[in-house]
Protein backbone atom coordinates (compact mmCIF):
# COMPACT_ATOMS: atom_id res chain seq x y z
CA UNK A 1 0.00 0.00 0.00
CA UNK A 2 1.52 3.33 -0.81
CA UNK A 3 1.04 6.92 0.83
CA UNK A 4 0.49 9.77 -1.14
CA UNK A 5 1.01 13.42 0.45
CA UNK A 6 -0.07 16.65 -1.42
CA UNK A 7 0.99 19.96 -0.15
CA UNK A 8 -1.42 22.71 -2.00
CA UNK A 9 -1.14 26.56 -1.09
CA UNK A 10 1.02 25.82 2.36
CA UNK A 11 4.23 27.09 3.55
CA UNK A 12 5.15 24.27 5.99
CA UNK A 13 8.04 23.94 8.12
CA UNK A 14 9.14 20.59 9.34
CA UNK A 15 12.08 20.29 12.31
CA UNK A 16 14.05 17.44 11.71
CA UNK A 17 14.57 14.98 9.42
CA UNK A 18 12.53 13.82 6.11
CA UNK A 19 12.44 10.29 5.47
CA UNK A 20 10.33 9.10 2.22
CA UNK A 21 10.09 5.59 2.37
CA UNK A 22 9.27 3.52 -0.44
CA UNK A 23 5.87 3.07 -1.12
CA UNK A 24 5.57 6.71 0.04
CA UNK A 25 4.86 10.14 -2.74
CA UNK A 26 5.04 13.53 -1.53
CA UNK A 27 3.98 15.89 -4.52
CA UNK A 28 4.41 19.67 -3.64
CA UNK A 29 2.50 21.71 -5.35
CA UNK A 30 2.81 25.28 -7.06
CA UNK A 31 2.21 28.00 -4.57
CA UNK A 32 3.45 25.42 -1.93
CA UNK A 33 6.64 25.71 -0.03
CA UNK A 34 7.88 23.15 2.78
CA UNK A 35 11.27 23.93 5.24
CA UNK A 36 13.07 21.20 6.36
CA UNK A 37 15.81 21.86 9.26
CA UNK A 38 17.29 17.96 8.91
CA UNK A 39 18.12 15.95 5.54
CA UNK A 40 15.70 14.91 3.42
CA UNK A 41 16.45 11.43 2.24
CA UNK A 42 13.85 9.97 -0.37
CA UNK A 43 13.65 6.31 -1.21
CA UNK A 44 10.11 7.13 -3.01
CA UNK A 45 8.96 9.86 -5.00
CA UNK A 46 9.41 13.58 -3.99
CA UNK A 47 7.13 15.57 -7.28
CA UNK A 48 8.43 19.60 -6.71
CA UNK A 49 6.28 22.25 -8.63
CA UNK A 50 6.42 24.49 -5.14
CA UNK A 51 9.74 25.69 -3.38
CA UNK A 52 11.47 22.96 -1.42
CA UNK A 53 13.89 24.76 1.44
CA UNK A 54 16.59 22.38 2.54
CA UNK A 55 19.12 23.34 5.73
CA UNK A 56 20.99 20.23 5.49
CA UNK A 57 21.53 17.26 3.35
CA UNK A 58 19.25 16.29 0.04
CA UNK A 59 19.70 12.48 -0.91
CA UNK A 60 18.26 11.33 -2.96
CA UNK A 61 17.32 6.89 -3.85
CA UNK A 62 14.77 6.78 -5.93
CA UNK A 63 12.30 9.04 -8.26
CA UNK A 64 13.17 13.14 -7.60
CA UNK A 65 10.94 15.47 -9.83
CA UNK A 66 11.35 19.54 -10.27
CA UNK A 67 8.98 20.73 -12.58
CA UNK A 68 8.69 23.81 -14.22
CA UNK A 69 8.62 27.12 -12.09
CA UNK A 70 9.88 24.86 -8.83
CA UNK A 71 12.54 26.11 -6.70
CA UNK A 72 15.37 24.17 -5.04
CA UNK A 73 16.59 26.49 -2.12
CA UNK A 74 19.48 25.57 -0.03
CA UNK A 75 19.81 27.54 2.62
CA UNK A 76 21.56 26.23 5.76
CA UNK A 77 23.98 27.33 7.77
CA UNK A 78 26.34 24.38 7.85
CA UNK A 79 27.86 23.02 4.33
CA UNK A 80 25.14 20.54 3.11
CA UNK A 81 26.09 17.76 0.63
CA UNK A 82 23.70 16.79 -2.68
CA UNK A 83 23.47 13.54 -3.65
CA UNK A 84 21.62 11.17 -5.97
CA UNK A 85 22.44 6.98 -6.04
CA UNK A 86 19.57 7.13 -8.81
CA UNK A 87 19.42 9.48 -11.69
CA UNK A 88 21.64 12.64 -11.29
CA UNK A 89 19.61 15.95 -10.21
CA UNK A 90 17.45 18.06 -12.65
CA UNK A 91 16.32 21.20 -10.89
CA UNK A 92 13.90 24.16 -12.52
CA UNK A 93 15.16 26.91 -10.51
CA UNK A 94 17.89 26.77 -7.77
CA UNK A 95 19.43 29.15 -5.28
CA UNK A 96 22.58 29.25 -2.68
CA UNK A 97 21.83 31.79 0.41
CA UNK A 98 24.05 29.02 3.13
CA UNK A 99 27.59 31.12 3.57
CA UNK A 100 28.92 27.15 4.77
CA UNK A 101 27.89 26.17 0.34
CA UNK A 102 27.49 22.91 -0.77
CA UNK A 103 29.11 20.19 -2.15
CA UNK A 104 27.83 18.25 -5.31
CA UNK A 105 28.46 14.46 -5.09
CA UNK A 106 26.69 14.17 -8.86
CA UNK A 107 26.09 16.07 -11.89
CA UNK A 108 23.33 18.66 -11.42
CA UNK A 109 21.28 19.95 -14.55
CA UNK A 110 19.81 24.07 -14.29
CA UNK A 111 16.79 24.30 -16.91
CA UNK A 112 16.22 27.90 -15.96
CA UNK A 113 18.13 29.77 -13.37
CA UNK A 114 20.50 29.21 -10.26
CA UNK A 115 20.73 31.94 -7.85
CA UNK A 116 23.49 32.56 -5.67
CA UNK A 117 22.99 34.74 -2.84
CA UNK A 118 25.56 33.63 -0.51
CA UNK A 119 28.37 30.64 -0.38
CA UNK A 120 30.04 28.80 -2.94
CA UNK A 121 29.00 25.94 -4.78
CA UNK A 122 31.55 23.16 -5.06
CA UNK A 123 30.85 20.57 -7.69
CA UNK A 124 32.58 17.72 -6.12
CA UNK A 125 31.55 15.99 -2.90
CA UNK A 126 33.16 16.82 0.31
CA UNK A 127 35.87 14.06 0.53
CA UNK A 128 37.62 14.06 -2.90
CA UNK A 129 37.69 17.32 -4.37
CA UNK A 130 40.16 16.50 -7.13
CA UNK A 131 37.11 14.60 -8.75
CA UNK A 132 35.19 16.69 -10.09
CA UNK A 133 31.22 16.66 -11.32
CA UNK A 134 29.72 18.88 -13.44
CA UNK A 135 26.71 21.81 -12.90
CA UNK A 136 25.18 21.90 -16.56
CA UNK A 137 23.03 24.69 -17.99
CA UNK A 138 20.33 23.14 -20.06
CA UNK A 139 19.31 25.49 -23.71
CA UNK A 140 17.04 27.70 -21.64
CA UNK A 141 18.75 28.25 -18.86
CA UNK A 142 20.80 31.87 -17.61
CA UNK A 143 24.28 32.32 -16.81
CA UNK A 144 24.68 32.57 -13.38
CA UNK A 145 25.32 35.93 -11.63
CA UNK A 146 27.97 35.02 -9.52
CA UNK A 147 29.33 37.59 -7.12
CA UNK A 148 32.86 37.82 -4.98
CA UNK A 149 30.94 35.64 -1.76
CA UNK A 150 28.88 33.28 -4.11
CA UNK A 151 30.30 31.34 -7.05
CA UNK A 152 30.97 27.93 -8.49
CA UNK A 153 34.12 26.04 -7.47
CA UNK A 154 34.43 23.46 -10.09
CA UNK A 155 33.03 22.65 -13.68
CA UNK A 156 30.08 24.34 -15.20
CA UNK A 157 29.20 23.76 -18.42
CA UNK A 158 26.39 25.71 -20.72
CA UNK A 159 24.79 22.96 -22.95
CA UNK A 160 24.74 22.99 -26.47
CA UNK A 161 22.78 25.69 -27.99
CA UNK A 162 22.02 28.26 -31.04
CA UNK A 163 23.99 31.10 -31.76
CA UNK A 164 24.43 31.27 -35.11
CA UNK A 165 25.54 35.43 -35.90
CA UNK A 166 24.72 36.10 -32.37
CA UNK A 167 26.44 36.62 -29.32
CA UNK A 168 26.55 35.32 -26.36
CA UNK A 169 27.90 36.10 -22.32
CA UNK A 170 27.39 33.18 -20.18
CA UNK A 171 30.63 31.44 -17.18
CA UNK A 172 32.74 34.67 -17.72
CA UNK A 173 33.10 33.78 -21.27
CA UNK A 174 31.24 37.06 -23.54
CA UNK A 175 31.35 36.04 -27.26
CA UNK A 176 30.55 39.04 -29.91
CA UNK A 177 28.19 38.55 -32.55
CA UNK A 178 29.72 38.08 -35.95
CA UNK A 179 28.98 38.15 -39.53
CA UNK A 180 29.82 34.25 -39.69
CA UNK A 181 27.35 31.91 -38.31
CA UNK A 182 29.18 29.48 -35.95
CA UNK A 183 25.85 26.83 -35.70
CA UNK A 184 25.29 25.45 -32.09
CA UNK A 185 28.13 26.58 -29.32
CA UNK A 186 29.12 25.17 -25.90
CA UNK A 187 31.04 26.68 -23.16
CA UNK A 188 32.69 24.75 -20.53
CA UNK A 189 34.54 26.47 -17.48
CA UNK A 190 36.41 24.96 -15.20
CA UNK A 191 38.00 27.08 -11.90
CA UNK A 192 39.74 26.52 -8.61
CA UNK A 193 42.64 23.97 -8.39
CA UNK A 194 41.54 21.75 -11.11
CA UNK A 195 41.24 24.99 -13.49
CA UNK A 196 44.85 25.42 -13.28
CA UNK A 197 46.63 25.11 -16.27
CA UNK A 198 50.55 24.13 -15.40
CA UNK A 199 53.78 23.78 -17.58
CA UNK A 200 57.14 23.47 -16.03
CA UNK A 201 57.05 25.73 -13.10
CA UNK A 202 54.67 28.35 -14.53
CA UNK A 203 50.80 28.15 -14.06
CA UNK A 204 47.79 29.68 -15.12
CA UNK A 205 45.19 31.80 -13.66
CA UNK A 206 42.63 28.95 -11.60
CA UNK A 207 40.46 29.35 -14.44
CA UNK A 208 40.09 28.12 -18.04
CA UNK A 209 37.70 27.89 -20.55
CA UNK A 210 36.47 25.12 -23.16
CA UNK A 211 34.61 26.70 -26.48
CA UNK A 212 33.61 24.60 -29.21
CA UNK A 213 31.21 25.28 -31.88
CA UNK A 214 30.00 23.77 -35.14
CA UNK A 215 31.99 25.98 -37.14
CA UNK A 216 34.90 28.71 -36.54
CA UNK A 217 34.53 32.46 -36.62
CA UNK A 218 36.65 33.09 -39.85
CA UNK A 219 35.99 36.40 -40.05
CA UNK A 220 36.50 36.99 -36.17
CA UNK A 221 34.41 37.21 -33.38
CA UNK A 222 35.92 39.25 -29.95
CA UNK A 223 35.76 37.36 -26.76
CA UNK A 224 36.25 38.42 -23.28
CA UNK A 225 36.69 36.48 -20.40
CA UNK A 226 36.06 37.50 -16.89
CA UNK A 227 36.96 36.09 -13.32
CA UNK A 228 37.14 37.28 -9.57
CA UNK A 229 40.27 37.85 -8.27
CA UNK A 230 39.96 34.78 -5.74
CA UNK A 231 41.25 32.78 -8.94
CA UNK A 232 44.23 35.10 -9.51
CA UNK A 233 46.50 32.44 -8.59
CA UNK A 234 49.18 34.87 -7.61
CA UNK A 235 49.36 35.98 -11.22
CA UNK A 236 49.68 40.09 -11.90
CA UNK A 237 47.14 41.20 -12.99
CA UNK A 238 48.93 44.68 -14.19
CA UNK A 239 50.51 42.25 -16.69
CA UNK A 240 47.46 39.93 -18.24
CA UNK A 241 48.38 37.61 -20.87
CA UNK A 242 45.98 34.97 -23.03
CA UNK A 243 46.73 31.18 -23.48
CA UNK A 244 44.71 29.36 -26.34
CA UNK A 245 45.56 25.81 -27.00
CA UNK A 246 44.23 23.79 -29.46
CA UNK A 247 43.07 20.05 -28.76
CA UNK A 248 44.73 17.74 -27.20
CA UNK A 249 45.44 20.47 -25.64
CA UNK A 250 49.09 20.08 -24.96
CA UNK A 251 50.80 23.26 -26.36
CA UNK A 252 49.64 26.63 -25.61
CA UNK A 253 50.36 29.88 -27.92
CA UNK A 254 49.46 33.31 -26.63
CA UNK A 255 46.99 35.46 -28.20
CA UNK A 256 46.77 39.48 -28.07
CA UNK A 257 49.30 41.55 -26.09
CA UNK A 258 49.40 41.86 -22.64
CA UNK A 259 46.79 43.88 -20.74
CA UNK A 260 46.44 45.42 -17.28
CA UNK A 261 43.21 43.86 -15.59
CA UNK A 262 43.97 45.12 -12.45
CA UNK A 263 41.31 48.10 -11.92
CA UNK A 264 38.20 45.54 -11.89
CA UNK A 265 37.00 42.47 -10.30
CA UNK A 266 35.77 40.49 -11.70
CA UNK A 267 39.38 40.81 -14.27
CA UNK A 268 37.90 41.36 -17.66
CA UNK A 269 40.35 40.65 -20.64
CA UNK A 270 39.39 40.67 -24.53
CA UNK A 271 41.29 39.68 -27.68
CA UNK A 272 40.05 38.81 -31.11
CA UNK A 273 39.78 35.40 -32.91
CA UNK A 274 39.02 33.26 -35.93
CA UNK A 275 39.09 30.09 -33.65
CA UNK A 276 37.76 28.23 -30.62
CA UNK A 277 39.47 26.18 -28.31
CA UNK A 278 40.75 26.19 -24.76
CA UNK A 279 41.77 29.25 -23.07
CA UNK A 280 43.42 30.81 -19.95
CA UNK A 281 45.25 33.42 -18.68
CA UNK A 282 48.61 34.10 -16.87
CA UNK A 283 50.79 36.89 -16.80
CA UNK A 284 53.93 38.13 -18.76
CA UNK A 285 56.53 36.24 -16.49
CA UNK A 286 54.53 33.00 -16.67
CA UNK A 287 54.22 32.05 -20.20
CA UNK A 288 52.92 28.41 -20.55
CA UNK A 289 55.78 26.46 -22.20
CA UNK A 290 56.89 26.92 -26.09
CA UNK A 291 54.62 29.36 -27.92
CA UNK A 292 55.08 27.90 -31.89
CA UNK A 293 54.23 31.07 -33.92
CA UNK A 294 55.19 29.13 -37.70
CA UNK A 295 56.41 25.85 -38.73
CA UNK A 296 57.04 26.05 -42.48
CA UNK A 297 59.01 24.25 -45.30
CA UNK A 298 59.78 24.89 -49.23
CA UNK A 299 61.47 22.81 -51.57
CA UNK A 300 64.64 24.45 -53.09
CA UNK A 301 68.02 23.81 -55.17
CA UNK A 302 67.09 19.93 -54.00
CA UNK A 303 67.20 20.88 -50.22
CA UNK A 304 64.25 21.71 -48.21
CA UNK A 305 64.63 24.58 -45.88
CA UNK A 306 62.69 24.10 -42.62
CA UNK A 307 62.11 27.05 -40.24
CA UNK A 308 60.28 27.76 -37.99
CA UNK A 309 59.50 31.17 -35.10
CA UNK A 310 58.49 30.60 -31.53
CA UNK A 311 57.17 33.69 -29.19
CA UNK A 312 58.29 32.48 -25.75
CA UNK A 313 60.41 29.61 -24.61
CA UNK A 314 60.41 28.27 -21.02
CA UNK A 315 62.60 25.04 -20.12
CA UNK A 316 63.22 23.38 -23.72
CA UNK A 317 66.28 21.60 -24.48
CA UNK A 318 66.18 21.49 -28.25
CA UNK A 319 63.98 21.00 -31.55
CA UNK A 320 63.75 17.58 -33.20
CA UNK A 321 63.06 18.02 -37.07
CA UNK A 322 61.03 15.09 -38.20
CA UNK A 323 60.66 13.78 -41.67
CA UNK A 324 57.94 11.05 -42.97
CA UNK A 325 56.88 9.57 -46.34
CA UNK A 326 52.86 9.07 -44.95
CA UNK A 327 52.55 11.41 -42.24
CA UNK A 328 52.58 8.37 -40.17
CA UNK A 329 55.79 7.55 -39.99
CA UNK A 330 58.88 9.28 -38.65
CA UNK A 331 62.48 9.67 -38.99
CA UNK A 332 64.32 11.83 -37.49
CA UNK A 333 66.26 14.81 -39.73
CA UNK A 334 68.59 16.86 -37.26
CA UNK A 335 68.28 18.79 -34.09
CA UNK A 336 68.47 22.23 -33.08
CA UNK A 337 69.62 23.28 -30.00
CA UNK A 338 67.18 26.04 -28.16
CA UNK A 339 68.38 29.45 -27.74
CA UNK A 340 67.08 29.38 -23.85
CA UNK A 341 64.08 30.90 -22.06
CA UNK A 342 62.60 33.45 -23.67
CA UNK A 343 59.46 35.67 -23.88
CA UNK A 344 60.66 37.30 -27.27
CA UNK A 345 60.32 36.04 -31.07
CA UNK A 346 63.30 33.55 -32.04
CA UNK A 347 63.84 32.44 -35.27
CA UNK A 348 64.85 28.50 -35.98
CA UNK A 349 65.99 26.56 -39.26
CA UNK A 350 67.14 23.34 -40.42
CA UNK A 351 68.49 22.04 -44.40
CA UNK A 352 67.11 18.39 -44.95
CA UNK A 353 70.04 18.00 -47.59
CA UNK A 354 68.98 14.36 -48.69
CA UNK A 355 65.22 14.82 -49.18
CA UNK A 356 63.68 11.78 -51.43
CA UNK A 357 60.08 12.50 -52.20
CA UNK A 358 57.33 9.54 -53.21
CA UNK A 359 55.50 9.29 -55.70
CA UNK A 360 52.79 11.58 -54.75
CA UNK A 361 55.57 14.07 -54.41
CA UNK A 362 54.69 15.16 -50.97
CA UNK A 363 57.09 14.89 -47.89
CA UNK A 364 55.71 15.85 -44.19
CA UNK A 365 58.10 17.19 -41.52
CA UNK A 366 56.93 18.05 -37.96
CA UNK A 367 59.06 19.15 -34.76
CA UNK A 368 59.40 17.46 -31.83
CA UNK A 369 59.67 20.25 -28.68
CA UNK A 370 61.98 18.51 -25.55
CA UNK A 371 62.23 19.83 -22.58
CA UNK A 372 64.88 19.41 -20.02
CA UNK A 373 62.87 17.39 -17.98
CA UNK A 374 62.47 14.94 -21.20
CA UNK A 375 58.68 16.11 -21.57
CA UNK A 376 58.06 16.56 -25.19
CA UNK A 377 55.41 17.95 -27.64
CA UNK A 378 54.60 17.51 -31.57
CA UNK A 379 53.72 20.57 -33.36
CA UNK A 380 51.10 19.81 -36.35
CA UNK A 381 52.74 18.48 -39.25
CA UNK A 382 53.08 20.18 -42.34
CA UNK A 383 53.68 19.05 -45.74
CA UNK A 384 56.27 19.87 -48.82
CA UNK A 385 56.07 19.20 -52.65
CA UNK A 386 59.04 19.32 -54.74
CA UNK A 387 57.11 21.18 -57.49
CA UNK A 388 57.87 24.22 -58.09
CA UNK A 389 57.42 27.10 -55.26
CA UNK A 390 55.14 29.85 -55.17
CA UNK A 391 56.59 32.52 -57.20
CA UNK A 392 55.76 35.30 -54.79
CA UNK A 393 58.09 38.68 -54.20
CA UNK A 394 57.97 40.63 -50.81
CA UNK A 395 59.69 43.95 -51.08
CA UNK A 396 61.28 46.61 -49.85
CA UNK A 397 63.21 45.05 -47.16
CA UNK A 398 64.23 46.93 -44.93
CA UNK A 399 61.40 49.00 -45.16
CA UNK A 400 59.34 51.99 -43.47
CA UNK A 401 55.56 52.08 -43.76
CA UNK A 402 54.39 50.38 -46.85
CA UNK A 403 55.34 46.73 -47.82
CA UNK A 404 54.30 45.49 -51.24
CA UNK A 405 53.45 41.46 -52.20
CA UNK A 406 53.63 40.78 -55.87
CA UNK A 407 52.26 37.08 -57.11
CA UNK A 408 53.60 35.99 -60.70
CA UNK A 409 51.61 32.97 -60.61
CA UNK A 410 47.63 33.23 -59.95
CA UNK A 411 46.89 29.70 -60.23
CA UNK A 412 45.56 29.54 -56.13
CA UNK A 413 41.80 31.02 -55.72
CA UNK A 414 42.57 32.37 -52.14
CA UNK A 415 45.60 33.23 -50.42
CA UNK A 416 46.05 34.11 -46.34
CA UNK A 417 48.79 36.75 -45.61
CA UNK A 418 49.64 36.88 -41.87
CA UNK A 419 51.78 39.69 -40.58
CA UNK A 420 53.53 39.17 -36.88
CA UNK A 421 54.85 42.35 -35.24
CA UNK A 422 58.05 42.70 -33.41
CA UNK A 423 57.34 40.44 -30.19
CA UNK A 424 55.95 37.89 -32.17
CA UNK A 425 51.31 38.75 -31.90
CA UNK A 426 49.56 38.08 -34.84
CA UNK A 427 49.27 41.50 -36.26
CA UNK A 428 47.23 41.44 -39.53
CA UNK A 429 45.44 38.01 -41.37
CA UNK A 430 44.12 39.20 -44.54
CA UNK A 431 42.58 37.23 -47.33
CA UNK A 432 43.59 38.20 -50.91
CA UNK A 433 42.52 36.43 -54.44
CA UNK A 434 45.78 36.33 -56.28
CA UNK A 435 43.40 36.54 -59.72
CA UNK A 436 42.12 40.17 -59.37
CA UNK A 437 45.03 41.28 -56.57
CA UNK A 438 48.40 40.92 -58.89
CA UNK A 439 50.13 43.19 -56.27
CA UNK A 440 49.06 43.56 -52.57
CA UNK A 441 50.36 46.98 -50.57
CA UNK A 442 49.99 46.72 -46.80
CA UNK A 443 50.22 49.19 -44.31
CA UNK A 444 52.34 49.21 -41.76
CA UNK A 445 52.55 52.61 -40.37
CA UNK A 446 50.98 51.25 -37.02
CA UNK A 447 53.88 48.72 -35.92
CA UNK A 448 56.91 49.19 -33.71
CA UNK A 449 60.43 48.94 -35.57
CA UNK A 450 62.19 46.06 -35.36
CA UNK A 451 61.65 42.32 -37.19
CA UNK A 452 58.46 40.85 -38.57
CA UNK A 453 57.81 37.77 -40.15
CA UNK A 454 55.40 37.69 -43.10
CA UNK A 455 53.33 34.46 -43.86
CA UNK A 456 51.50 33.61 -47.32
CA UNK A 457 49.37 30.37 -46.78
CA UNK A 458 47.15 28.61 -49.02
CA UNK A 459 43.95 26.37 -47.81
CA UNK A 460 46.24 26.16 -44.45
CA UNK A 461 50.05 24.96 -46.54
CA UNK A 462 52.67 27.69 -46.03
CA UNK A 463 53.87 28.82 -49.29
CA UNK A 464 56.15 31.25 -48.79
CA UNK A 465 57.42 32.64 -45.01
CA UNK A 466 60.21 35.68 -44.94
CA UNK A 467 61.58 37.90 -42.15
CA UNK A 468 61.26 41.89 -42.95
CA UNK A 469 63.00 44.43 -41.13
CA UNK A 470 60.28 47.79 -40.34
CA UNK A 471 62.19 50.84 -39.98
């Protein structure tokens, strides 16, 4: 025989413990609201459509229903722990007002809104928090307004959803709108210890952030991310700098120029992009490992010259130079020895004298990054054809404010010139068709002096890479 409770148009308050058992239902309804001052442990069915006020534990065994316009609200005084043996949480609305927070021992799914009035929400339980769970954001739910005494500790991640030309501001990640439509986007942030990105002795802000979407913002989209200073990390904030990696995510390049964040909190720090990825921030005398600006290789007098042009170095050994007949495959070429830490633009090349190419005429190189402590990473491989080169001229060099880029061969559609400045930021990317171009003139009246390093690409193969000197 079961027991069926309905609560319509009460506010009830219960001291002590709730125990459903099993053959037991209690259905709240809307404009209902019941306080309990003990756990709440249901082996039944608890049905929510009113406001359920917890001040210590929620476990939950068996069936656990929030419907639409119901309200979780945990509000104790002592940090209460959430758990479900059954099927992980789904709650309407929630809200934090216990300054002790709580501690999530499962996922937890938001379909419209969490509220966080006081204490911090820690998405792992209360005995391991190096594992964590995650607090998703269904389509139609809001980012949550955190605040510098009520935030998430953990992962959060905003589901799938459209966005298209739109923008978008939700887990300290604000994504303009753009003129390319990018499909369906997530966002997944992850802060506190496990947020922290670390290579060699150098670490990250406590934060980072996951964006994929269907497709990339080619013709850019600005993004700003935003944190409270509890997830500094001991970085300096006068001296901001942004990480993006791309997956596996095992090497990290910087993106933008360094910025002073120091004046707000939350930190708010923007840059532009044509690509999503993962992303953090540290500051100018923490760069994450080897920053690979270029890889490139052209066929020439029977040799092919390899070079390549890193931004920052922190604890590599040397460069490995990699050679393979099916981009499967490797051999190794020569090494270079690195020229030592750095947070400046070096410049890197290697002759493969005895290059024999297929019959496909393709060869692929890649580098292999060591590091003194023997860790290692691949860059992406690129590939060379012993066809003729690109018959490209860049000229003047040295030059002041105008550089000119004249093609004798239009035979590619589309061609991507990329322009890094003197410290080694992507300064222009500008797509030309060689067809109606002929000659390209580019301004550069806005750099610094010093050495820049000019990149023509094609479809994503480097055809032609040269240093220029700006007076």
């Amino acid at each position: 025989m079961s027991t069926v409770l309905i609560f319509l148009y009460i506010s009830l308050s219960v001291s002590g413990q709730i125990l459903i058992t099993p053959s037991t239902n209690l259905t709240l309804l809307q404009n209902s609201a019941i306080q309990s001052t003990g756990i709440i442990e249901n082996n039944g069915t608890i049905d929510v459509s009113g406001i359920l006020k917890i001040k210590d534990n929620l476990i939950n065994n068996n069936i656990f229903t929030s419907r639409n316009n119901s309200k979780i609200l945990f509000n104790g005084s002592s940090s209460q722990d959430i758990l479900s043996s059954t099927c992980p949480f789904t709650f309407y609305d929630a809200e934090i007002n216990n300054p002790s927070g709580i501690y999530l021992s499962n996922d937890i799914t938001i379909n419209n809104s969490f509220v966080f009035s006081d204490g911090i929400v820690h998405t792992h339980n209360s005995s391991t928090p190096e594992t964590l769970n995650t607090l998703y954001f269904n389509t139609g739910a809001s980012t949550p307004s955190e605040t510098s005494t009520s935030y998430i500790v953990g992962k959060a991640l905003m589901t799938s959803r459209y966005i298209g030309t739109n923008s978008i501001d939700f887990l300290g990640c604000m994504i303009s709108s753009g003129t390319d439509d990018i499909g369906n986007l997530t966002i997944t942030r992850i802060n506190g210890t496990e947020g922290i990105i670390t290579s060699g002795s150098n670490t990250s802000i406590s934060a980072s952030w996951i964006i994929e979407s269907d497709f990339s913002p080619d013709n850019g989209r600005s993004l700003q991310f935003s944190w409270l200073s509890e997830f500094d990390n001991a970085k300096d904030p006068v001296s901001a700098v942004i990480w993006s990696s791309e997956s596996p995510y095992s090497v990290w390049e910087q993106i933008g120029s360094t910025q002073d964040v120091s004046s707000s909190d939350p930190r708010t720090i923007s840059v532009n992009t044509t690509h999503f990825s993962k992303w953090t921030i540290s500051d100018e005398s923490s760069p994450l490992q080897v920053t690979l600006l270029d890889f490139n290789g052209i066929y020439k007098n029977d040799n092919v010259l390899l070079s390549w042009i890193t931004a920052s170095e922190l604890n590599t050994d040397y460069f490995e130079v990699q050679r393979s007949y099916n981009s499967i495959d490797f051999d190794v070429v020569g090494i270079v020895d690195s020229k030592g830490n750095s947070i400046t633009t070096q410049f890197y090349s290697l002759t493969d004298y005895s290059p024999v190419f297929p019959a496909n005429n393709y060869l692929y190189y890649r580098l292999r990054n060591v590091d003194y402590d023997g860790e290692f990473y691949l860059s992406k491989i690129i590939s060379v054809t012993d066809n003729e080169y690109y018959n490209i001229e860049i000229f003047p060099n040295p030059t002041n404010d105008k550089l000119f880029i004249k093609f004798n061969d239009n035979s590619y559609e589309t061609l991507n010139i990329k322009i890094f400045n003197n410290i080694g930021l992507l300064y222009m990317d500008l797509k030309i068709n060689p067809h109606t171009t002929g000659e390209q003139m580019i301004d550069l009246s806005q750099l610094s002096s010093g050495l820049i390093f000019i990149v023509i690409e094609n479809n994503g193969t480097i055809l032609k890479t040269q240093p220029i000197i700006k007076l």
